[in-house]
PDB file of N, CA and C in Angstrom:
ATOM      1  N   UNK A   1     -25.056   1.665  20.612  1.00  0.00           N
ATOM      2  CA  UNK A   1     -23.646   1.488  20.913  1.00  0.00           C
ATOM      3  C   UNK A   1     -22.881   2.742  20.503  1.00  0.00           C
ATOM      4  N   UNK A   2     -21.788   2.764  21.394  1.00  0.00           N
ATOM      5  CA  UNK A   2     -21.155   4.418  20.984  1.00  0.00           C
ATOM      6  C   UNK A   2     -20.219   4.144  20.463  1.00  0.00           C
ATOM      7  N   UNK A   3     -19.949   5.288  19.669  1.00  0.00           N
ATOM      8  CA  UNK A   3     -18.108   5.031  18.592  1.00  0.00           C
ATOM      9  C   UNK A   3     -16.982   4.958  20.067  1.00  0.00           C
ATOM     10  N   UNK A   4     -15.904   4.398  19.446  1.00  0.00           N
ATOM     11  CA  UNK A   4     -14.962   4.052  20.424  1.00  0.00           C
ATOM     12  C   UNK A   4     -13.889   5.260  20.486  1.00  0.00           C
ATOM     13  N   UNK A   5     -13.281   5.684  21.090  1.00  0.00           N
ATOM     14  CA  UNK A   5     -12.429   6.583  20.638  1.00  0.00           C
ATOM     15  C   UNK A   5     -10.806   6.105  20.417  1.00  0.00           C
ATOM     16  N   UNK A   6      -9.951   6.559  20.168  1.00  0.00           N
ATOM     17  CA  UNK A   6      -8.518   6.053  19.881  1.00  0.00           C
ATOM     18  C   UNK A   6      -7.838   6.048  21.149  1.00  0.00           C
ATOM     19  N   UNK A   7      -7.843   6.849  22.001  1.00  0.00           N
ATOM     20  CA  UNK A   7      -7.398   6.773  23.538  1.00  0.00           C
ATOM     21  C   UNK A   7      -7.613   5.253  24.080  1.00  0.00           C
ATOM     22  N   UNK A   8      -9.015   5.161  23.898  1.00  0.00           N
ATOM     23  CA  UNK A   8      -9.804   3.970  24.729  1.00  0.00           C
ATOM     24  C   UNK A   8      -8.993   2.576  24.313  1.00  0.00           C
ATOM     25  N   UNK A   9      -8.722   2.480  22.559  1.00  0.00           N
ATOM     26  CA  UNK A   9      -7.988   1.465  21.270  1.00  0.00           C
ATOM     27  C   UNK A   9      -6.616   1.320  22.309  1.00  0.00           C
ATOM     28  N   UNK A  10      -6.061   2.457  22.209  1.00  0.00           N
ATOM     29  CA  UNK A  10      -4.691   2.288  22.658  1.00  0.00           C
ATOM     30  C   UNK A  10      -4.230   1.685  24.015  1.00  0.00           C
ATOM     31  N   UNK A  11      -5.077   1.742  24.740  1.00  0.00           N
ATOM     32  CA  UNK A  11      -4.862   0.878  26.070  1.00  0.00           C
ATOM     33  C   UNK A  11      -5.285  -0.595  25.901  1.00  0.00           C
ATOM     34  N   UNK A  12      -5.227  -1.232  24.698  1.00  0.00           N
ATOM     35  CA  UNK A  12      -5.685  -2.695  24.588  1.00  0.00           C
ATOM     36  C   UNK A  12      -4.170  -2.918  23.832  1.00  0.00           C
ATOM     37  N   UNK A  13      -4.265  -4.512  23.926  1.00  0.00           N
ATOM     38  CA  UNK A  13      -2.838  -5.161  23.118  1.00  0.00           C
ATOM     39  C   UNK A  13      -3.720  -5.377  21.997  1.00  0.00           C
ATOM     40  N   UNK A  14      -2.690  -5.924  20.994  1.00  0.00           N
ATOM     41  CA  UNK A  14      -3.155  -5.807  19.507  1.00  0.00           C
ATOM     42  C   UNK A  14      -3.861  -7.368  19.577  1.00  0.00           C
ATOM     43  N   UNK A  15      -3.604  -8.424  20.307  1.00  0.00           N
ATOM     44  CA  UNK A  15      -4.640  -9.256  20.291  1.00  0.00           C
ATOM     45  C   UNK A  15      -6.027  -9.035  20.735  1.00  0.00           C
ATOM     46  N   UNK A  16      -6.206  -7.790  21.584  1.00  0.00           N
ATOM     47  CA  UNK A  16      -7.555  -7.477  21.740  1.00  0.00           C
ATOM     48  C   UNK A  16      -8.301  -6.839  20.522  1.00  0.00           C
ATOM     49  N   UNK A  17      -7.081  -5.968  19.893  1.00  0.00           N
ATOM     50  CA  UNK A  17      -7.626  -5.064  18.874  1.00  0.00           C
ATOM     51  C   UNK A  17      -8.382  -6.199  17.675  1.00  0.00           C
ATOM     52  N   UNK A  18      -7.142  -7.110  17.093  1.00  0.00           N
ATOM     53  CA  UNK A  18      -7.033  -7.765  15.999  1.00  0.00           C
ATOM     54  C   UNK A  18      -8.616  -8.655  16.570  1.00  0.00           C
ATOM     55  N   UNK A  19      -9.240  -9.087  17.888  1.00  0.00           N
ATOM     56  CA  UNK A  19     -10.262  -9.666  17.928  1.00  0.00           C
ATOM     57  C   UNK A  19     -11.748  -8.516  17.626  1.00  0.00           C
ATOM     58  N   UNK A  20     -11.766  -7.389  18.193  1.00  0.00           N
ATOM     59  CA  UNK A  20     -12.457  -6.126  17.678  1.00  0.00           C
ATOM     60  C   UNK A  20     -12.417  -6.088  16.380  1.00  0.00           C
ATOM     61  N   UNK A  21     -11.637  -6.109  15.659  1.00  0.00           N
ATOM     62  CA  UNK A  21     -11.863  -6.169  14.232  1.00  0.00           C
ATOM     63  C   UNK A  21     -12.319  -7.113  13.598  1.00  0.00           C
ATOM     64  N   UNK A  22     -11.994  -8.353  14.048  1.00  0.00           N
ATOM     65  CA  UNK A  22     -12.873  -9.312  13.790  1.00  0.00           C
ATOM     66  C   UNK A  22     -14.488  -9.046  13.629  1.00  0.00           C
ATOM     67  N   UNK A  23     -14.367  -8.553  14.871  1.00  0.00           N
ATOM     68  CA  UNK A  23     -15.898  -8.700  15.750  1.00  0.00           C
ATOM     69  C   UNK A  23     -16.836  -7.129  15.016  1.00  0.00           C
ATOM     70  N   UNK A  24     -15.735  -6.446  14.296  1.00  0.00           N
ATOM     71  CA  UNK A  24     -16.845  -5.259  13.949  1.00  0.00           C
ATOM     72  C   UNK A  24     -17.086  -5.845  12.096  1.00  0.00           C
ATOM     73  N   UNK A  25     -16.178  -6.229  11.742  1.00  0.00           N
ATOM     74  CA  UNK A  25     -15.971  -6.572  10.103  1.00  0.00           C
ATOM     75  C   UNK A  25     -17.189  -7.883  10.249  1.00  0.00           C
ATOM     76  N   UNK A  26     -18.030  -8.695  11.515  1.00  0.00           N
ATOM     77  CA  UNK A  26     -18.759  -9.609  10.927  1.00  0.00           C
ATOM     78  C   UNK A  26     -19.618  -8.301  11.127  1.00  0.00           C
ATOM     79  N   UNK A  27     -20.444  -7.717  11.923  1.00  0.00           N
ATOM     80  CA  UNK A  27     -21.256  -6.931  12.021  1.00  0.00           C
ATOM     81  C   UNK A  27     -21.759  -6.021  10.894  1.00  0.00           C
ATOM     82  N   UNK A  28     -20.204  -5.283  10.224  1.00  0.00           N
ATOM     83  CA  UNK A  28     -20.351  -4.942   8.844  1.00  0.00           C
ATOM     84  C   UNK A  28     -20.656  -5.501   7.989  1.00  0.00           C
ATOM     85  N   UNK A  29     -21.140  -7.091   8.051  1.00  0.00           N
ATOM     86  CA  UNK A  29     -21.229  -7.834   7.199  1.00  0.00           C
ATOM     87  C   UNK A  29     -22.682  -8.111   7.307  1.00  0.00           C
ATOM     88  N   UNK A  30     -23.018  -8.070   8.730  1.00  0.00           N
ATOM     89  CA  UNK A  30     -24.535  -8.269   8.493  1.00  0.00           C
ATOM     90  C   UNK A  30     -25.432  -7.176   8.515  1.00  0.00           C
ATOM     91  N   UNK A  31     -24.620  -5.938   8.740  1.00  0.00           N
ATOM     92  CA  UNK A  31     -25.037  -4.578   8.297  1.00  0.00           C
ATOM     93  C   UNK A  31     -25.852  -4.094   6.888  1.00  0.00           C
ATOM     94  N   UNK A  32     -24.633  -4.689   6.416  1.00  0.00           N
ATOM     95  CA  UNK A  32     -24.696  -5.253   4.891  1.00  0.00           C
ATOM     96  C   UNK A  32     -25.755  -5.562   4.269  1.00  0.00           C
ATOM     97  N   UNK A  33     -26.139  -6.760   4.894  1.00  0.00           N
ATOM     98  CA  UNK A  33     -26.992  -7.624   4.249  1.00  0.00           C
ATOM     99  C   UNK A  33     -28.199  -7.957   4.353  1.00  0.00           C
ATOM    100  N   UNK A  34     -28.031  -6.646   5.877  1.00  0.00           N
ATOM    101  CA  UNK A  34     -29.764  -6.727   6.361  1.00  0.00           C
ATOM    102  C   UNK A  34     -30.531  -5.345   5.564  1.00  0.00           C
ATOM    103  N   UNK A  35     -28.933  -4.596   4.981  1.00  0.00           N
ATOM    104  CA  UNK A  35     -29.726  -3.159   4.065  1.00  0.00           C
ATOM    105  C   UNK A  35     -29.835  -3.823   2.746  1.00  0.00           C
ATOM    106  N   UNK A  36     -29.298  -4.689   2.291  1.00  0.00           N
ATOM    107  CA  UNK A  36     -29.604  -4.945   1.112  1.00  0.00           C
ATOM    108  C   UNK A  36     -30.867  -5.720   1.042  1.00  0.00           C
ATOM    109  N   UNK A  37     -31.241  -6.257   1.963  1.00  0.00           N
ATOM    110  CA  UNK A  37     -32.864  -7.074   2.180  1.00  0.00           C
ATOM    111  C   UNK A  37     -33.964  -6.293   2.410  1.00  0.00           C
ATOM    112  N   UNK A  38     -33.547  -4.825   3.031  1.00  0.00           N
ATOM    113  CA  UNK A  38     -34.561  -3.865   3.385  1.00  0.00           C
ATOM    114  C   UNK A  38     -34.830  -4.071   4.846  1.00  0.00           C
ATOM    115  N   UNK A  39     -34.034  -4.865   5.964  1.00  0.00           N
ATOM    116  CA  UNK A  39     -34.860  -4.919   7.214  1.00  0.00           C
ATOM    117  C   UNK A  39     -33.450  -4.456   7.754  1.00  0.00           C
ATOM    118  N   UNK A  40     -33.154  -3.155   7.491  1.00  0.00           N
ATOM    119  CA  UNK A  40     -31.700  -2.516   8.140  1.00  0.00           C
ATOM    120  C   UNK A  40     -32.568  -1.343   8.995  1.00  0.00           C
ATOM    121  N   UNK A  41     -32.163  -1.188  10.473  1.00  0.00           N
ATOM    122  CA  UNK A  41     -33.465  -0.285  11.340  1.00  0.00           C
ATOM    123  C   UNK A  41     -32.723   0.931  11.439  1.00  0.00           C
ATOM    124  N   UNK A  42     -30.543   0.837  11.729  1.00  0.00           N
ATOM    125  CA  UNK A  42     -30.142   2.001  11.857  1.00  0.00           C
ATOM    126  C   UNK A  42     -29.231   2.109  10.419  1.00  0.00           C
ATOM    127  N   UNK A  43     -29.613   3.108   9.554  1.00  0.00           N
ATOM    128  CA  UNK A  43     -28.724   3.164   8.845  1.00  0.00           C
ATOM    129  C   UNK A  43     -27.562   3.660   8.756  1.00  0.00           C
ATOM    130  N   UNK A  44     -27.880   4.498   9.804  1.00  0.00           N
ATOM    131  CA  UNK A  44     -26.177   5.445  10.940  1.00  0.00           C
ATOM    132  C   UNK A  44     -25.179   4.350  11.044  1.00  0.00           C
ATOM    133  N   UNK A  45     -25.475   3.340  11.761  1.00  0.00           N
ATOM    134  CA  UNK A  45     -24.512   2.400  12.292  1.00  0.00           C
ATOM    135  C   UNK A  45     -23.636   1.653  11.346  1.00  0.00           C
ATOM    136  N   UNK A  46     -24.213   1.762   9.794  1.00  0.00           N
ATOM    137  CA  UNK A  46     -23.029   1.194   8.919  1.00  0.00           C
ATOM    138  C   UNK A  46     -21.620   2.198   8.855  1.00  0.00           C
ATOM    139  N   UNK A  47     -22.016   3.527   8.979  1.00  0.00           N
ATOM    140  CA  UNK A  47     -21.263   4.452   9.028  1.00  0.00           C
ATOM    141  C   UNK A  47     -19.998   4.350  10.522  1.00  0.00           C
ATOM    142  N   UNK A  48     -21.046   3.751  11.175  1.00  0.00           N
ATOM    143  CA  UNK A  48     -20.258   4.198  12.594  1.00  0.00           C
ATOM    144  C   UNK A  48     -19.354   3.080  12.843  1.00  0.00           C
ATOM    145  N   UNK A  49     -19.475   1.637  12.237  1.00  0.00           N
ATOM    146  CA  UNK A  49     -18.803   0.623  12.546  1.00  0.00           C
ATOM    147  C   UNK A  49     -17.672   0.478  11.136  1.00  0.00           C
ATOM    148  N   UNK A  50     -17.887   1.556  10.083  1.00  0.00           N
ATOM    149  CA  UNK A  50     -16.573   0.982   8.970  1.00  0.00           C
ATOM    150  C   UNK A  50     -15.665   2.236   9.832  1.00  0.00           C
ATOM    151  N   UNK A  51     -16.161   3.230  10.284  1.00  0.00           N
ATOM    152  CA  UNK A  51     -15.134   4.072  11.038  1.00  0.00           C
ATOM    153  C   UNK A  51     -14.228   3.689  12.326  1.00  0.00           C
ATOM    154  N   UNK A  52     -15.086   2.964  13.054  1.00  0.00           N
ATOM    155  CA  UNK A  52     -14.743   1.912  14.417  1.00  0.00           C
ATOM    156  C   UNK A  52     -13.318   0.996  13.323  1.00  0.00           C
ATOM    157  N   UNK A  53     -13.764   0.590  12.365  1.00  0.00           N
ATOM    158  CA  UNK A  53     -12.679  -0.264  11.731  1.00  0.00           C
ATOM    159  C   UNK A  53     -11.825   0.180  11.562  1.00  0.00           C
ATOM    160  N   UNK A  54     -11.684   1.320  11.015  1.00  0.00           N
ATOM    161  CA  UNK A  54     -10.981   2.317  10.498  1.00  0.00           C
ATOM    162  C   UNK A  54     -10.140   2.951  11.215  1.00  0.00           C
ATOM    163  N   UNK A  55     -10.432   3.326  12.397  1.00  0.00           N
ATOM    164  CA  UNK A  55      -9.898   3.041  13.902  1.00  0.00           C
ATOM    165  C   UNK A  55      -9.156   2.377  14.236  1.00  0.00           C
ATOM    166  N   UNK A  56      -9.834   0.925  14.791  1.00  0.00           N
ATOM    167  CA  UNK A  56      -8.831  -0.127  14.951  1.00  0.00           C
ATOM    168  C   UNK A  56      -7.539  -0.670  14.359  1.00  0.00           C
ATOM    169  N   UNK A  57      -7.955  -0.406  13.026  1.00  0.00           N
ATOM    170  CA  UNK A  57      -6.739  -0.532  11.856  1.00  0.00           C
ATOM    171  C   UNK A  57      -6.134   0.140  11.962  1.00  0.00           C
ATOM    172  N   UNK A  58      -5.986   1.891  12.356  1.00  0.00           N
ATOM    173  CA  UNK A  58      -4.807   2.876  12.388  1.00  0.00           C
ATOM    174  C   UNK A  58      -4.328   2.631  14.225  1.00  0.00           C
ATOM    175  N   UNK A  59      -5.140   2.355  14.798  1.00  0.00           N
ATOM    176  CA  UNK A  59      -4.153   2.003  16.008  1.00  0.00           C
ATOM    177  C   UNK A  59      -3.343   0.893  15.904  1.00  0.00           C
ATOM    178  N   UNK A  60      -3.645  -0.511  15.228  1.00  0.00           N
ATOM    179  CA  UNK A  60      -2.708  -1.763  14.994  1.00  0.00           C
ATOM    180  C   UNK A  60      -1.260  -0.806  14.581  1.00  0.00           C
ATOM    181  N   UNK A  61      -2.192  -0.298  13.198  1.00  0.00           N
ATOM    182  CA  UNK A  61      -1.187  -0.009  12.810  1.00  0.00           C
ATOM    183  C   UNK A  61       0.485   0.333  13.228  1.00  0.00           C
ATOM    184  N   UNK A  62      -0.258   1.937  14.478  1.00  0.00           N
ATOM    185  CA  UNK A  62       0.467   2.578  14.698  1.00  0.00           C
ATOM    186  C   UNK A  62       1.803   1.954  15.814  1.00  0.00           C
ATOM    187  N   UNK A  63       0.588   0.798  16.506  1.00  0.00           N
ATOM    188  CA  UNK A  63       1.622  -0.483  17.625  1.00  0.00           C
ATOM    189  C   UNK A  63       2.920  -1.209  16.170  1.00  0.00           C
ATOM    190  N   UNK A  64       2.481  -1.495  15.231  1.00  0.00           N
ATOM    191  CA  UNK A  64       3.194  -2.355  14.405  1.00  0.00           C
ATOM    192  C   UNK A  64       4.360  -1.313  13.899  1.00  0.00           C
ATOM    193  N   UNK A  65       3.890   0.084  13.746  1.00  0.00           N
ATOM    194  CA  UNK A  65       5.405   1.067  13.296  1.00  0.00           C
ATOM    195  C   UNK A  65       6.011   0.965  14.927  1.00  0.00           C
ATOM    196  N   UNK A  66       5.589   1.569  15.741  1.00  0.00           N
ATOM    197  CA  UNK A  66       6.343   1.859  16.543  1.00  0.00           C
ATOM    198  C   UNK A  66       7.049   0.133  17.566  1.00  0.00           C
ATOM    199  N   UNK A  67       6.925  -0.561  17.194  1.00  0.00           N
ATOM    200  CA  UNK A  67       7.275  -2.232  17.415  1.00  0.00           C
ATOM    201  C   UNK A  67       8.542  -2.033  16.134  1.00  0.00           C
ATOM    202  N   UNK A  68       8.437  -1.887  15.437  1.00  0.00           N
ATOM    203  CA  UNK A  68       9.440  -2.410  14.164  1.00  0.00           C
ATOM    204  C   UNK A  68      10.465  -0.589  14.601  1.00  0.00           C
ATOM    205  N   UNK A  69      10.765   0.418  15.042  1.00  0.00           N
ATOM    206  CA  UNK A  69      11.576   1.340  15.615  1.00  0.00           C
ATOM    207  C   UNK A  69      12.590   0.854  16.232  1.00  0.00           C
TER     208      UNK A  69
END
């Protein structure tokens, strides 16, 4: 799966976003828990999905400043 870029974020409404975040924070979760068991295959992808979050969160964000202007 490829990182998303912020262009791509910004053409969604924040109910799409706020469900993406959902949907990457369980993943991070079983990211998680499949490295802490030892049966984790990419270890790249923990990296690539807290950044995807990280993402999503500064685009909400940036809809929620420029909404409250």
């Amino acid at each position: 799966m490829r990182a998303m870029d912020a262009a791509e974020l910004r053409n969604r409404t924040p109910d799409q976003l706020r469900d993406q975040l959902v949907a990457l924070k369980k993943e991070a979760f079983n990211l998680r828990f499949q490295q802490a068991t030892g049966q984790i295959e990419n270890t790249a992808r923990i990296r690539q999905v807290r950044r995807d979050i990280a993402r999503v969160k500064t685009v909400l964000n940036e809809m929620a400043r420029k909404a409250a202007v």
